[in-house]
Protein backbone atom coordinates (compact mmCIF):
# COMPACT_ATOMS: atom_id res chain seq x y z
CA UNK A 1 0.00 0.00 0.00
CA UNK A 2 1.10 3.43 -0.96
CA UNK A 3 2.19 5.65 1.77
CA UNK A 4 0.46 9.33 1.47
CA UNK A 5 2.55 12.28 2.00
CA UNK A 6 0.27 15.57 3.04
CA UNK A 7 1.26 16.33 -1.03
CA UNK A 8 0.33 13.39 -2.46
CA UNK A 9 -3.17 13.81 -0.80
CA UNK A 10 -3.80 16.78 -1.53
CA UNK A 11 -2.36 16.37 -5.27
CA UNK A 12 -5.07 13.17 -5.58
CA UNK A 13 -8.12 15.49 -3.76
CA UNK A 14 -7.88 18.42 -6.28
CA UNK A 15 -7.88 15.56 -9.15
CA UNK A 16 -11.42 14.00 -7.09
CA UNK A 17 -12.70 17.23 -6.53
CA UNK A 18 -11.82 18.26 -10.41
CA UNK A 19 -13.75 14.85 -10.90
CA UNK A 20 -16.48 15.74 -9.07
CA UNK A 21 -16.52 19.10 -10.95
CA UNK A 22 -16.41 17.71 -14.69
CA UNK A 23 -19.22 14.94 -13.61
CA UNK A 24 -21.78 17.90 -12.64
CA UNK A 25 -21.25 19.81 -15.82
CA UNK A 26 -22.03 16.78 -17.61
CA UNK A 27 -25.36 15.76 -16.04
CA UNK A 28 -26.46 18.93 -15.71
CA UNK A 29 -25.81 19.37 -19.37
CA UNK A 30 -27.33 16.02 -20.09
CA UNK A 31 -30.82 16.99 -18.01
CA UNK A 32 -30.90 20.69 -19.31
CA UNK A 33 -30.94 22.16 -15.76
CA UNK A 34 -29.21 25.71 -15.32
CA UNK A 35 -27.05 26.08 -12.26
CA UNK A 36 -30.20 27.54 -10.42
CA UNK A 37 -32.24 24.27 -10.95
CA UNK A 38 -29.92 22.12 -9.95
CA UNK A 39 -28.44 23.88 -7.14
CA UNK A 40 -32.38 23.60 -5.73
CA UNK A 41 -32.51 20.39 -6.39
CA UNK A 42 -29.08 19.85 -4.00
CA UNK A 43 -30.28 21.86 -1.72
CA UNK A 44 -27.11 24.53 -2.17
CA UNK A 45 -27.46 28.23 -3.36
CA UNK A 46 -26.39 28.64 -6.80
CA UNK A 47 -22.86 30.47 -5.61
CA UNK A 48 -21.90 26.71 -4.19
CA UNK A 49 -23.28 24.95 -6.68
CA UNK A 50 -21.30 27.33 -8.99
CA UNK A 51 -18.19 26.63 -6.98
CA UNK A 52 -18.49 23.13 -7.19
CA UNK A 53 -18.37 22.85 -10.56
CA UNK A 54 -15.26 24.86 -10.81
CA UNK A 55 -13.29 22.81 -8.53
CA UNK A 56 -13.31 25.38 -5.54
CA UNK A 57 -12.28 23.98 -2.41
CA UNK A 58 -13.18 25.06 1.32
CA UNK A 59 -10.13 23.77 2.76
């Protein structure tokens, strides 16, 4: 098993959270929801929704 340095993790959780980001582009693309809709639907406003799909971090 690979041992994590404090880079390596955060090097592999800005490639999840770009992921993340590039998956909820898609499906929101796919269901023809703007960033308003779906950021109801998560239960977010749309500035965190927005952030999401840009990759922002809170840490």
């Amino acid at each position: 098993m690979e041992n994590f340095t404090a880079q390596r993790y955060t090097e592999c959780r800005k490639e999840v959270e770009l992921m993340l980001a590039d998956n909820l582009i898609l499906l929101r693309g796919l269901k023809g929801l703007t960033q308003e809709q779906a950021a109801e639907i998560a239960g977010v406003t749309r500035q965190s929704y927005s952030k999401w799909e840009q990759g922002v971090s809170h840490s």
